[in-house]
N, C-alpha and C. Protein backbone atom coordinates (compact mmCIF):
# COMPACT_ATOMS: atom_id res chain seq x y z
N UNK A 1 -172.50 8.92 59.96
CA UNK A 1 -172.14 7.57 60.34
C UNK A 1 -171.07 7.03 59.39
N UNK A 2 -171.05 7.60 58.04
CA UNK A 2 -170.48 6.96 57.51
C UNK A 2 -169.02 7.49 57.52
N UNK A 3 -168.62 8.76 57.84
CA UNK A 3 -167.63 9.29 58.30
C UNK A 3 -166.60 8.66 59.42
N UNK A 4 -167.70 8.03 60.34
CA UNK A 4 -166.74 7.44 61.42
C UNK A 4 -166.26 5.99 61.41
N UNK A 5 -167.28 5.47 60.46
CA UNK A 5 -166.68 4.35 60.27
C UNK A 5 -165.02 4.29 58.95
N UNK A 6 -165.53 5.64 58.02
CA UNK A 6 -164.08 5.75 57.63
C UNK A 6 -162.96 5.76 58.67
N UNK A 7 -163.36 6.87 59.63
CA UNK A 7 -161.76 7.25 60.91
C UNK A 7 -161.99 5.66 61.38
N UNK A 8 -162.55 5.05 61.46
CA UNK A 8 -162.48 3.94 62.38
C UNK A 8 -161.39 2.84 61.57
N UNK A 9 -161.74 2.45 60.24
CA UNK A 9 -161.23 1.67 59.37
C UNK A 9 -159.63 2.31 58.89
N UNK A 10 -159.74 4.29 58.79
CA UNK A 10 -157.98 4.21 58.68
C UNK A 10 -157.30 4.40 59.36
N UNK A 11 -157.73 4.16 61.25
CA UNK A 11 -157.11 3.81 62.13
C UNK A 11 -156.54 2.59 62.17
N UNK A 12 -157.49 1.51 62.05
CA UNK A 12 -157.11 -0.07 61.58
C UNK A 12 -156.19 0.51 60.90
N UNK A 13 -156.44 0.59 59.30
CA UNK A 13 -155.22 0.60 58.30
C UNK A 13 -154.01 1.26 59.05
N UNK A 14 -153.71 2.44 59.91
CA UNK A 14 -152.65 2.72 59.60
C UNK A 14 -152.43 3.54 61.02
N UNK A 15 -151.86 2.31 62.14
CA UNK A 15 -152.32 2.64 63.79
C UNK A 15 -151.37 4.07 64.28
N UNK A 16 -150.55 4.24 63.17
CA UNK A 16 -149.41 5.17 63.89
C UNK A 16 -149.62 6.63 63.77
N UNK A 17 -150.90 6.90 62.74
CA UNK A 17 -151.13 8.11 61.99
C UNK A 17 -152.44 8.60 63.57
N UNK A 18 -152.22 10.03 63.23
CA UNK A 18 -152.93 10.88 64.57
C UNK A 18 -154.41 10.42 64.62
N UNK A 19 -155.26 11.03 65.64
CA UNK A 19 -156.81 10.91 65.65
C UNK A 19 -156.83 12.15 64.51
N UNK A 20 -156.09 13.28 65.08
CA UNK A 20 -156.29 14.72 64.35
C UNK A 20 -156.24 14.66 62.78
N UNK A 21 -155.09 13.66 62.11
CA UNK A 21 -155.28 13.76 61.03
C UNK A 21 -156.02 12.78 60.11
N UNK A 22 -156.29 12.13 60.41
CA UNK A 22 -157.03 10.82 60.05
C UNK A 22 -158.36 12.06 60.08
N UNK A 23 -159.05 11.95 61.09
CA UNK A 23 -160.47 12.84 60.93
C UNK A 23 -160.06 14.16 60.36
N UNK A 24 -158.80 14.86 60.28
CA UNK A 24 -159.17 15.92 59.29
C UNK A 24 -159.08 15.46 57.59
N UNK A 25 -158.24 14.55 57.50
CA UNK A 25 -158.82 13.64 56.49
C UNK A 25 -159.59 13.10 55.70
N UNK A 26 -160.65 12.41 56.34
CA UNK A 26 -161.75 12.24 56.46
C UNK A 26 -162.99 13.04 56.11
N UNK A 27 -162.88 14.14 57.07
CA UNK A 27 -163.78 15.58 56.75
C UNK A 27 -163.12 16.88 55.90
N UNK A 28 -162.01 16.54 55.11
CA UNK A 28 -161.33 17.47 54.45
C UNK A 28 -162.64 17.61 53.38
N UNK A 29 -163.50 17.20 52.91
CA UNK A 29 -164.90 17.94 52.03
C UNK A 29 -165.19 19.11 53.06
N UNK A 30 -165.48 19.07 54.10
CA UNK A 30 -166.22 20.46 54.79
C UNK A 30 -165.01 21.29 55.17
N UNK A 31 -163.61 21.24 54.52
CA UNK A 31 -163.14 22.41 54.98
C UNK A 31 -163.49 23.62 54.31
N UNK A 32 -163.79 23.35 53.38
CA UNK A 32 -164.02 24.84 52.47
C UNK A 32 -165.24 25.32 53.06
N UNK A 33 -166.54 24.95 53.98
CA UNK A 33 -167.59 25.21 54.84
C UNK A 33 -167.13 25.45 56.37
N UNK A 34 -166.81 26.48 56.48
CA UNK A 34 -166.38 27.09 57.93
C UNK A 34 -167.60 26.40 58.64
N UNK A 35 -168.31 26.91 58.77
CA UNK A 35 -169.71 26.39 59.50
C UNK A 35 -169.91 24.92 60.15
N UNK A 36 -169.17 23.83 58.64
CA UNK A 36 -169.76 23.03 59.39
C UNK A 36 -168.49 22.29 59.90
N UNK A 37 -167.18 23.14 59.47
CA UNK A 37 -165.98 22.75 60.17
C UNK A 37 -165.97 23.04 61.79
N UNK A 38 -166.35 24.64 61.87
CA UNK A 38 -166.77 24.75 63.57
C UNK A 38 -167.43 23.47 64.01
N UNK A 39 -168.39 23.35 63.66
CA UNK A 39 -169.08 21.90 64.50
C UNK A 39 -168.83 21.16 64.23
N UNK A 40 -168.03 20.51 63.49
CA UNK A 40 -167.40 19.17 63.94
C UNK A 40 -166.21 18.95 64.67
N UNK A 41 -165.60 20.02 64.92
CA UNK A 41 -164.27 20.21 65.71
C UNK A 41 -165.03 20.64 67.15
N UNK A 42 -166.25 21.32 67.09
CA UNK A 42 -166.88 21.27 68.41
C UNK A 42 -167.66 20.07 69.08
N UNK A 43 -168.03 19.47 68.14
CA UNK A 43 -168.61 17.89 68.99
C UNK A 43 -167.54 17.29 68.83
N UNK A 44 -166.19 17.30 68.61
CA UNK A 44 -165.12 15.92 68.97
C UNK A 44 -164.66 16.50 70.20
N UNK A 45 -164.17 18.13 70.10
CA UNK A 45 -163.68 18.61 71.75
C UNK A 45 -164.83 18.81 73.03
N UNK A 46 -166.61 18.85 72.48
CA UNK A 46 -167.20 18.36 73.40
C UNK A 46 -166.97 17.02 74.41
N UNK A 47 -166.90 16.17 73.26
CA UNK A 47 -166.23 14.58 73.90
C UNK A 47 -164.85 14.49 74.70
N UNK A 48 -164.03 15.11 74.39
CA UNK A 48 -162.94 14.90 74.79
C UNK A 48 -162.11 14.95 73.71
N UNK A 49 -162.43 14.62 72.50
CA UNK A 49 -160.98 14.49 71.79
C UNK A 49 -160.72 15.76 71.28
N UNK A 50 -159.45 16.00 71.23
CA UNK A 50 -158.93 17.40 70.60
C UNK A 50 -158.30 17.00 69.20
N UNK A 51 -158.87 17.25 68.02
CA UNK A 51 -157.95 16.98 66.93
C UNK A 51 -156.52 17.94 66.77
N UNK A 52 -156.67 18.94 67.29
CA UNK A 52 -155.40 19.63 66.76
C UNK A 52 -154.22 18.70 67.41
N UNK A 53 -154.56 17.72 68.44
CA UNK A 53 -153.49 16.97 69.03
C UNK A 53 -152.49 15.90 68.56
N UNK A 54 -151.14 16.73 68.48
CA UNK A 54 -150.09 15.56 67.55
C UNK A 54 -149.28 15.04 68.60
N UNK A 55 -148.48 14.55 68.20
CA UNK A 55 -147.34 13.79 69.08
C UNK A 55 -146.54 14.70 69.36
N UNK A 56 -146.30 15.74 68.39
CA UNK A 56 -145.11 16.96 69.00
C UNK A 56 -146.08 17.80 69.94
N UNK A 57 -147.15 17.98 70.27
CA UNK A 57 -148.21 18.80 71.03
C UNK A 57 -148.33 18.35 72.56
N UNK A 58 -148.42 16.79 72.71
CA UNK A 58 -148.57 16.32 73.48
C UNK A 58 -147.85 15.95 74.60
N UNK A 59 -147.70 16.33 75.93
CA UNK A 59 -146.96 16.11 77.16
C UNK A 59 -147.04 15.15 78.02
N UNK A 60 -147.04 13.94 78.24
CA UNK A 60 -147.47 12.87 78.71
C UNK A 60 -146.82 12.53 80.23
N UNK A 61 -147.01 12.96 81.51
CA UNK A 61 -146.11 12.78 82.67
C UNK A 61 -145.63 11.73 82.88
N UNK A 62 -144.79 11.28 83.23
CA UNK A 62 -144.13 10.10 83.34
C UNK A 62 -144.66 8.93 84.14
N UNK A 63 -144.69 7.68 83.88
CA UNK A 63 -145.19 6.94 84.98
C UNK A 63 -145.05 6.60 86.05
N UNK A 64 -145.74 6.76 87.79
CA UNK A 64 -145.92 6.64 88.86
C UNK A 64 -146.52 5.53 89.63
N UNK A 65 -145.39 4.71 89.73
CA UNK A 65 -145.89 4.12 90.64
C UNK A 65 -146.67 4.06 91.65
N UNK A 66 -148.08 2.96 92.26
CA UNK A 66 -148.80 4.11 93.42
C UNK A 66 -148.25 2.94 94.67
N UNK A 67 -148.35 3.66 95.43
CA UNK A 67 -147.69 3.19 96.83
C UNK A 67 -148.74 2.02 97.32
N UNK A 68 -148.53 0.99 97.60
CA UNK A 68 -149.17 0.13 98.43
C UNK A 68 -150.78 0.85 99.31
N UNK A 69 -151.69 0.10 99.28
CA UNK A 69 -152.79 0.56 99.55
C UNK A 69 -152.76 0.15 101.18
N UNK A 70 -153.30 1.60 101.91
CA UNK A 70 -153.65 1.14 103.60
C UNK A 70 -154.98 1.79 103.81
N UNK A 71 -154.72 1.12 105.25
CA UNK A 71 -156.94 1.18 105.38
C UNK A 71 -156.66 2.70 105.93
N UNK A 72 -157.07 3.91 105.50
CA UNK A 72 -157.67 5.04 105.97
C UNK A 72 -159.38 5.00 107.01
N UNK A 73 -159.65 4.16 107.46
CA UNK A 73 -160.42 4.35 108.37
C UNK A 73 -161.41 2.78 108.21
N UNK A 74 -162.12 2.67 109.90
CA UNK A 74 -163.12 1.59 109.73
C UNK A 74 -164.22 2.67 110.26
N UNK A 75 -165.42 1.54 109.74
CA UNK A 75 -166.92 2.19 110.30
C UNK A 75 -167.44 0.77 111.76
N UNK A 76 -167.70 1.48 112.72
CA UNK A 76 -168.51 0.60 113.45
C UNK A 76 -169.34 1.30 114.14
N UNK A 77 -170.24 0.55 114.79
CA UNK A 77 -171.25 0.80 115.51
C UNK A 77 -170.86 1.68 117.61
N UNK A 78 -171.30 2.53 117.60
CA UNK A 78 -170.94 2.98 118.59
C UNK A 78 -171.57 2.12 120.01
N UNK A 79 -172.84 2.47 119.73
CA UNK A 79 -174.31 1.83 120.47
C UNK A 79 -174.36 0.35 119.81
N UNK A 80 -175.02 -0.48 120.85
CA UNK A 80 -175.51 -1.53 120.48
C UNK A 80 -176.92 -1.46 120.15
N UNK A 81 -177.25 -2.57 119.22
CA UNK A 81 -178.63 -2.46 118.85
C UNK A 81 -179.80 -2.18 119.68
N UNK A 82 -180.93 -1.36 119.50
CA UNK A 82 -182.18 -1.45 120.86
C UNK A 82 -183.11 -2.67 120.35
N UNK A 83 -183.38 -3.41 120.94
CA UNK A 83 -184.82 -4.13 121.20
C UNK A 83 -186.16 -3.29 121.25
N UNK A 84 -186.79 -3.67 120.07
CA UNK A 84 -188.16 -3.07 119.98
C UNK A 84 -189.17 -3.69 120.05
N UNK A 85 -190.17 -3.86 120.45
CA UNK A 85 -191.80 -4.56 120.81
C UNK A 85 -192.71 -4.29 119.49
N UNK A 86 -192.46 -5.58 118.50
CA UNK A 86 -193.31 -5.25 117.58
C UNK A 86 -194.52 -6.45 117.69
N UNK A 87 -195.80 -5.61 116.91
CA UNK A 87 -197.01 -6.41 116.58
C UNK A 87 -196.79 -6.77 115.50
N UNK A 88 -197.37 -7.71 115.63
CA UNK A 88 -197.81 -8.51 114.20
C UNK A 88 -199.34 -8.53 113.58
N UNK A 89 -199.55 -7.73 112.55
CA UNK A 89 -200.94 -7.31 112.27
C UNK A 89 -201.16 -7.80 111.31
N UNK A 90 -202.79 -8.10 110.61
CA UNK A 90 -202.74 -8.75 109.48
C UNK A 90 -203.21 -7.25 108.52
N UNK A 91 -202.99 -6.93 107.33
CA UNK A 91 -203.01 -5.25 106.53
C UNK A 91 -203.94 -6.33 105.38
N UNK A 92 -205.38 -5.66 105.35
CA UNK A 92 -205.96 -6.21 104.14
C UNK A 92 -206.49 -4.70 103.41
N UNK A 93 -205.84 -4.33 102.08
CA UNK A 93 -206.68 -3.34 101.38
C UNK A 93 -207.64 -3.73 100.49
N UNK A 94 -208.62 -2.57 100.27
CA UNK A 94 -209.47 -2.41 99.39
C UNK A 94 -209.46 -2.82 97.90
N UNK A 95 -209.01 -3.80 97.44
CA UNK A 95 -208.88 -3.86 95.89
C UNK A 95 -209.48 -3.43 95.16
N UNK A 96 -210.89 -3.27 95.14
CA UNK A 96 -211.83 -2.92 94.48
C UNK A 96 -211.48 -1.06 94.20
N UNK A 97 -211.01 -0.63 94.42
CA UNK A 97 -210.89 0.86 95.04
C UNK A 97 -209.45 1.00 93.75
N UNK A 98 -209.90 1.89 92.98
CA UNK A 98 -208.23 2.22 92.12
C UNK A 98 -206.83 2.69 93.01
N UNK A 99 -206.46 2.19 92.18
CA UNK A 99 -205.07 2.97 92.98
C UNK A 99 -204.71 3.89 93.20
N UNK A 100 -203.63 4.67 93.59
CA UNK A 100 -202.97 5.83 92.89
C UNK A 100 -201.92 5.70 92.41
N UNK A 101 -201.92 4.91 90.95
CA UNK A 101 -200.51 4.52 90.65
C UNK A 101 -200.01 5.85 89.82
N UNK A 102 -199.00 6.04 89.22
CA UNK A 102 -198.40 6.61 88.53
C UNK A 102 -197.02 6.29 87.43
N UNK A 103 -197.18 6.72 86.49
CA UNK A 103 -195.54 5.76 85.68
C UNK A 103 -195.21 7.03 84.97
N UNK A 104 -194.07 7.33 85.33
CA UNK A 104 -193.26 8.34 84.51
C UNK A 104 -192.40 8.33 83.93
N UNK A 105 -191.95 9.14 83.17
CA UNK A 105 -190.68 9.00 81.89
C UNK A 105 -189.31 9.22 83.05
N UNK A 106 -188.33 8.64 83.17
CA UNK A 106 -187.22 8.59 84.52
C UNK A 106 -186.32 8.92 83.58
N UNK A 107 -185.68 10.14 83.72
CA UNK A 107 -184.54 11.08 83.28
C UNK A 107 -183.10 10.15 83.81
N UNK A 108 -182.38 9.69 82.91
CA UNK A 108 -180.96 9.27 83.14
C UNK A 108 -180.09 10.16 82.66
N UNK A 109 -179.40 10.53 83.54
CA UNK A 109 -178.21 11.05 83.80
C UNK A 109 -177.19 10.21 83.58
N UNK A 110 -176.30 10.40 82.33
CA UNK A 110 -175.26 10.20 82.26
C UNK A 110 -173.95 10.51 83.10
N UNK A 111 -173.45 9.89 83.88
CA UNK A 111 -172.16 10.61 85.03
C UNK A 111 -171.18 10.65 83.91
N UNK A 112 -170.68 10.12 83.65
CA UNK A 112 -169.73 9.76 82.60
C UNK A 112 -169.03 10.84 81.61
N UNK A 113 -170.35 11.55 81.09
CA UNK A 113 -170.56 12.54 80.30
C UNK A 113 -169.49 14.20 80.67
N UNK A 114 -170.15 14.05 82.12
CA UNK A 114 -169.11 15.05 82.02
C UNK A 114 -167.93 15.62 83.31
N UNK A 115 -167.24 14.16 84.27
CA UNK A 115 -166.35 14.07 84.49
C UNK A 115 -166.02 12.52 84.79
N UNK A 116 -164.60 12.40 85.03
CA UNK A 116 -164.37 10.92 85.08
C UNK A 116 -164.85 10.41 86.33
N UNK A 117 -165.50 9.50 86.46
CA UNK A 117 -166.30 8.96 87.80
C UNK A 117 -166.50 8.02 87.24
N UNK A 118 -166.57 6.84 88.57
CA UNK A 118 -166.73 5.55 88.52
C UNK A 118 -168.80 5.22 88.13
N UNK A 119 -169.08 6.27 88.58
CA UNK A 119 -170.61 6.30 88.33
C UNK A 119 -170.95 6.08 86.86
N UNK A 120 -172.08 5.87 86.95
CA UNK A 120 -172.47 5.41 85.51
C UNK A 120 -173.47 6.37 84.69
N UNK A 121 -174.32 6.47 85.92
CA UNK A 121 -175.75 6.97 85.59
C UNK A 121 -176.67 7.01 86.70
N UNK A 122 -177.39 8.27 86.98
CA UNK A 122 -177.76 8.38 88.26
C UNK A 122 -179.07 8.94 87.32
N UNK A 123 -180.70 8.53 88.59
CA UNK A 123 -181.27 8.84 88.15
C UNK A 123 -182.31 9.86 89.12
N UNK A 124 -183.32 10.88 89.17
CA UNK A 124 -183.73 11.78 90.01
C UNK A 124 -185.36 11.26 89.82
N UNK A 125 -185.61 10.64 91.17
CA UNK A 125 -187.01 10.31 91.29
C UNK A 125 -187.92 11.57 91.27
N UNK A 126 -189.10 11.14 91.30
CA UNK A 126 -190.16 12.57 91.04
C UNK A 126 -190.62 13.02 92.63
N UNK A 127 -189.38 12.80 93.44
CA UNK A 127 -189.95 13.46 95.14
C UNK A 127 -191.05 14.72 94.94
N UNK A 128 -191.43 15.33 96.32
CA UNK A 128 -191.86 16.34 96.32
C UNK A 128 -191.06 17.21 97.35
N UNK A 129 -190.83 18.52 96.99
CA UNK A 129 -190.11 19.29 98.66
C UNK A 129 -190.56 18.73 99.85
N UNK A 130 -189.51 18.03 100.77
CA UNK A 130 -190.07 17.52 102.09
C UNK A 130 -190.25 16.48 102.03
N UNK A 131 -190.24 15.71 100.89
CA UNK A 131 -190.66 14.10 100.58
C UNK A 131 -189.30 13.62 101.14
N UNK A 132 -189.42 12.68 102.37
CA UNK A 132 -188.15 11.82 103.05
C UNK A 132 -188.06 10.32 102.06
N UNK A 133 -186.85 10.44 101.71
CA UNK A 133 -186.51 8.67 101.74
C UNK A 133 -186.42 7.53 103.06
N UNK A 134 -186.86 6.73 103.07
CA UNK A 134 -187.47 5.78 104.01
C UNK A 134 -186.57 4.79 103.96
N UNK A 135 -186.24 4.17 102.43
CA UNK A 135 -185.47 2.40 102.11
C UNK A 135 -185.50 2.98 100.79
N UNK A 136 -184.54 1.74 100.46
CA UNK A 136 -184.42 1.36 99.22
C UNK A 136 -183.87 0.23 99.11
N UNK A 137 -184.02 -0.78 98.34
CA UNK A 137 -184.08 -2.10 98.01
C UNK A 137 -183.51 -2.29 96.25
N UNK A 138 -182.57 -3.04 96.27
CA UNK A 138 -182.39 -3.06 94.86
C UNK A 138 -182.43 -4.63 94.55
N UNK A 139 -183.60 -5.44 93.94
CA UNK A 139 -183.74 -6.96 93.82
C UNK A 139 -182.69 -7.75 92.70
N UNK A 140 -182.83 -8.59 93.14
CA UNK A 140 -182.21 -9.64 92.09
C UNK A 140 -181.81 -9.42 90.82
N UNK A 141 -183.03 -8.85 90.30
CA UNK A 141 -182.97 -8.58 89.09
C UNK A 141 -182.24 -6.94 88.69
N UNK A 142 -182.14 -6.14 89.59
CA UNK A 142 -181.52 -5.43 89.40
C UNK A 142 -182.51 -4.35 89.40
N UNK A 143 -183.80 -4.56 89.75
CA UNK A 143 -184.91 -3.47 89.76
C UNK A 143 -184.63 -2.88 91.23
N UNK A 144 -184.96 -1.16 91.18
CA UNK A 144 -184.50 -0.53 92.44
C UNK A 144 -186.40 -0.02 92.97
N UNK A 145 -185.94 -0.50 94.19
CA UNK A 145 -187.80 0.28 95.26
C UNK A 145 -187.51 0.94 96.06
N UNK A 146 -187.96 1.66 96.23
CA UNK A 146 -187.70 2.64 97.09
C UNK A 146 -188.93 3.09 97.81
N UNK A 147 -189.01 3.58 99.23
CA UNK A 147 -190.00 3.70 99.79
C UNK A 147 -190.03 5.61 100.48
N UNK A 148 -190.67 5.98 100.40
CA UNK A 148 -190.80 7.37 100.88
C UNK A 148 -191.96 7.73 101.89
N UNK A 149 -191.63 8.63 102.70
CA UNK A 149 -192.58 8.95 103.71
C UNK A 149 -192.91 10.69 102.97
N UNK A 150 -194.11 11.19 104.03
CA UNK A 150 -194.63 12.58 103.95
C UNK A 150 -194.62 13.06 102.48
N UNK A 151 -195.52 12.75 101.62
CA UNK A 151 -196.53 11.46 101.54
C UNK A 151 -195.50 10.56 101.37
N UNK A 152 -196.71 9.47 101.76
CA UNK A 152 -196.18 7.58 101.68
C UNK A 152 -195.98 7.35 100.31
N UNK A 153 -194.91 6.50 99.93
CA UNK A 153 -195.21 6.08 98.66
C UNK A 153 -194.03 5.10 98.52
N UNK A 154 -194.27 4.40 97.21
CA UNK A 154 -193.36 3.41 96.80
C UNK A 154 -193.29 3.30 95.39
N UNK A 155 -191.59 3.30 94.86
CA UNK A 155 -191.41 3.87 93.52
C UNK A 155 -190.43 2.85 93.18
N UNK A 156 -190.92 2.47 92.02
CA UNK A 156 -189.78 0.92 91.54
C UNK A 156 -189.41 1.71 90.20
N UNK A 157 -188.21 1.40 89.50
CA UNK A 157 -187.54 1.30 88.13
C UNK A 157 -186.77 0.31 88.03
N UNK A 158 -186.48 0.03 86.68
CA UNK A 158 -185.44 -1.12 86.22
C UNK A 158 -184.68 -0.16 85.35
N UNK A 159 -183.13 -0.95 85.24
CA UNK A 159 -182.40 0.21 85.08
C UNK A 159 -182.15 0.47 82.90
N UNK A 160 -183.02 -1.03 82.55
CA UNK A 160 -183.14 -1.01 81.33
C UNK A 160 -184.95 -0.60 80.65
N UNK A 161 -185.84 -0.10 81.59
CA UNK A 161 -186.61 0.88 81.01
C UNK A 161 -186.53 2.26 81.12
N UNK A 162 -187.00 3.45 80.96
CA UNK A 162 -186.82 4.48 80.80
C UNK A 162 -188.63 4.92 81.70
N UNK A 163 -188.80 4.39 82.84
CA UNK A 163 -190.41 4.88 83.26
C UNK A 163 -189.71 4.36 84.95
N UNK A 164 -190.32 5.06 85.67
CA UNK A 164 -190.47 4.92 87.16
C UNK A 164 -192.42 4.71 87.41
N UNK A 165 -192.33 3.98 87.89
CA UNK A 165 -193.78 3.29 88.64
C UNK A 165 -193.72 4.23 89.94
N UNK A 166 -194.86 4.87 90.57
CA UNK A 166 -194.99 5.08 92.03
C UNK A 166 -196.51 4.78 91.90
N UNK A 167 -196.84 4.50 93.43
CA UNK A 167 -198.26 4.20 94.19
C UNK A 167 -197.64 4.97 95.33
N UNK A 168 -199.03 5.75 95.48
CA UNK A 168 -199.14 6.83 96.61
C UNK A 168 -199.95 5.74 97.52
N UNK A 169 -199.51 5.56 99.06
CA UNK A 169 -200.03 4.82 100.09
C UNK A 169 -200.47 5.82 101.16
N UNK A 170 -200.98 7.32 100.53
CA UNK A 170 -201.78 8.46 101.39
C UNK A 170 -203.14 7.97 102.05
N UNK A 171 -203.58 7.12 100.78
CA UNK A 171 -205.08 6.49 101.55
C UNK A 171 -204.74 5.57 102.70
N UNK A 172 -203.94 5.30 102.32
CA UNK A 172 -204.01 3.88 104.07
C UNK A 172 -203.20 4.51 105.07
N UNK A 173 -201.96 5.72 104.64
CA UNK A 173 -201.57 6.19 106.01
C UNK A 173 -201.83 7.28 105.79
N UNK A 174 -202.84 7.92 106.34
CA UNK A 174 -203.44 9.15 106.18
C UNK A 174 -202.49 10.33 107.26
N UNK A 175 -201.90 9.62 108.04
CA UNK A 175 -201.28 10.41 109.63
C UNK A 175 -199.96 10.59 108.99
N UNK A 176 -199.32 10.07 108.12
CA UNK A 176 -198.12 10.18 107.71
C UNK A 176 -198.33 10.95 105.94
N UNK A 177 -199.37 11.68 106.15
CA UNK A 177 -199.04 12.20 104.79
C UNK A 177 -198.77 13.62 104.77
N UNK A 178 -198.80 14.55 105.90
CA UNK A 178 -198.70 15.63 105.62
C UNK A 178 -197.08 15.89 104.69
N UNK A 179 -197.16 17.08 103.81
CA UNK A 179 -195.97 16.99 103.36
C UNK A 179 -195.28 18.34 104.14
């Protein structure tokens, strides 16, 4: 840490000097340690930065104007909507009866990491083979639900914890659970 806040501070000091030499600079103690020179020249070109990169190295294409933006296509509806005959039922469950909740550790994926995309971070719910997505709902607050069929279920996260919530709804739709 304290290394980068040096490259950071003799960038301030002195904006015209390279990334490459400033951080070989910086880490000129580990040159005489091959070892730990490999890895630090391998986690900056993991990231993207290349230190060997100078101004005489570098090829920069010229700037391009981009042409005025046109609509490449609309989406509409082919069919008009159908009219469906719904009931209105009243659904009272069992409270007394545990749930089947579940809360798991929700793996974030960095997009970012490893090509340029507007994405941020995508995350992989705990489906099962054959498990259909149904909806998804993303509220106010920015919490995402999602609903799944074969089995039933319903799975909420927020995008600032690190746990996914599901409740299995196999007990109340028993006809829709085969997987």
């Amino acid at each position: 840490m304290r290394e980068v806040v040096s490259v950071v501070r003799h960038l301030e000091a002195f904006p015209g000097d390279s990334l490459g030499s400033v951080v070989k600079n910086v880490f000129d103690f580990d040159s005489y340690v091959d070892e730990m020179k490999t890895l630090i020249l391998d986690a900056f070109r993991k990231h993207g930065i290349p230190l060997s990169a100078t101004a005489d190295n570098i090829v920069l294409s010229p700037v391009t104007p981009l042409p005025p933006s046109t609509a490449g296509g609309t989406w509409s509806r082919k069919t008009a909507p159908v009219a469906c005959n719904v009931t209105k039922r009243s659904l009272s469950f069992d409270t007394s009866k545990r749930q089947d909740v579940i809360s798991l550790p929700l793996r974030t994926v960095s997009a970012r990491a490893d090509a340029f995309t507007e994405e941020t971070r995508a995350w992989q719910l705990p489906f099962h083979e054959g498990q259909r997505l149904e909806d998804i709902k993303v509220a106010p607050n920015s919490s995402v639900h999602v609903v799944s069929s074969r089995p039933p279920a319903v799975y909420s996260l927020s995008p600032d914890k690190l746990t996914v919530t599901g409740i299995s709804l196999e007990r109340f739709f028993p006809r829709f659970s085969q997987r």
